[in-house]
Protein backbone atom coordinates (compact mmCIF):
# COMPACT_ATOMS: atom_id res chain seq x y z
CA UNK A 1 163.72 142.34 98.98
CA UNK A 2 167.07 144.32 99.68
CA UNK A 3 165.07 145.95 102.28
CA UNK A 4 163.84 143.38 103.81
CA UNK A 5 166.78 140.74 103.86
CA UNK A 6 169.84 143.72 104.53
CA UNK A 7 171.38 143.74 101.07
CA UNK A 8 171.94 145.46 97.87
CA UNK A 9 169.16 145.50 95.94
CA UNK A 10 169.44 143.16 93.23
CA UNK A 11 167.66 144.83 90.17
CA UNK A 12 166.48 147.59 88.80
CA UNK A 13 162.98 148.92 87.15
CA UNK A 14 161.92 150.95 84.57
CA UNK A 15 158.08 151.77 84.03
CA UNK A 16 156.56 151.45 80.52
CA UNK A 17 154.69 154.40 81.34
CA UNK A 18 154.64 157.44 83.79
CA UNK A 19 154.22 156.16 87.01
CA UNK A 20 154.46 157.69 90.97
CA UNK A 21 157.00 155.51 92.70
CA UNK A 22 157.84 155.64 96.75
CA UNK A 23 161.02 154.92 98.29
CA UNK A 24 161.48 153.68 102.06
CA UNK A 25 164.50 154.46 102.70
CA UNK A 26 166.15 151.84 105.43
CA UNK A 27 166.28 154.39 108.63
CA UNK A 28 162.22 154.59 108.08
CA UNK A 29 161.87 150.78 107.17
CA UNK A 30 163.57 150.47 110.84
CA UNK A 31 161.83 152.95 112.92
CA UNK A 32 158.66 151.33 111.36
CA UNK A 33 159.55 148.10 112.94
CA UNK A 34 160.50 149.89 116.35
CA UNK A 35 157.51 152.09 116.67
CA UNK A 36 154.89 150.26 114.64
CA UNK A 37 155.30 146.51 114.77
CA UNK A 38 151.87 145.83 112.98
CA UNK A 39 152.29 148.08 110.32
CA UNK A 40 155.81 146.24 110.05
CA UNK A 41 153.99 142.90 109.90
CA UNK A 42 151.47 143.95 107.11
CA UNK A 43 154.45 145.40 105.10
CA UNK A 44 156.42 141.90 105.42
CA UNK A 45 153.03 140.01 104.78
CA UNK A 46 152.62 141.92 101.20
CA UNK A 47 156.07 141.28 100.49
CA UNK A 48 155.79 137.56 100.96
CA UNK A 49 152.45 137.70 98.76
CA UNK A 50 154.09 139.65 96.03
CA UNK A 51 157.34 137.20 95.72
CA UNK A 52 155.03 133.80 96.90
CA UNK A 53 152.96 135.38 93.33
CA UNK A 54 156.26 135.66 91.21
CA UNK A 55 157.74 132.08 92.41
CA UNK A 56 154.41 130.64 91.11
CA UNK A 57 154.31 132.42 87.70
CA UNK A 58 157.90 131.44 87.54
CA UNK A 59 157.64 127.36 88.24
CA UNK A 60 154.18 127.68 85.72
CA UNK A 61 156.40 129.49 82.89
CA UNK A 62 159.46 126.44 83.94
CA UNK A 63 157.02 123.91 83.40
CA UNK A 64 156.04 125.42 80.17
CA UNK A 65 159.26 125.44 79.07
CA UNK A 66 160.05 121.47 79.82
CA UNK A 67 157.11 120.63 77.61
C-alpha cells in the first residue's frame, strides 16, 4: 500500500515458513505505469482485491467481537 499511495510502508512481515518474496522497488513500480499502463491497472486491481478481502475479514471479526 506504501507503493501504491507514496508513503512509508506501514508494517512489516515475517513468514512462518521459507518463502520466495519479490520486491518492486518504486523506480520499476513507475516505469510500469509509464510504459505498461495495463499491466499497471491489473497490479492496482489485485491490490484493491487483496485489501477490499482484509476490510471484510476485519468488519466480520468486529462484529464478532460486539456480540
Amino acid at each position: 500500500m506504501g507503493l501504491i499511495a507514496g508513503r512509508p510502508r506501514s508494517a512489516t512481515i515475517q513468514a512462518e515458513i521459507a518463502s520466495v518474496l519479490y520486491e518492486l522497488p518504486v523506480n520499476a513500480y513507475k516505469q510500469i505505469k509509464r510504459d505498461n499502463p495495463a499491466l499497471a491497472q491489473a497490479l492496482l486491481s489485485y491490490v484493491i482485491v487483496v485489501i477490499a478481502e482484509r476490510l471484510s475479514f476485519a468488519s466480520r471479526l468486529i462484529g464478532v467481537l460486539q456480540r
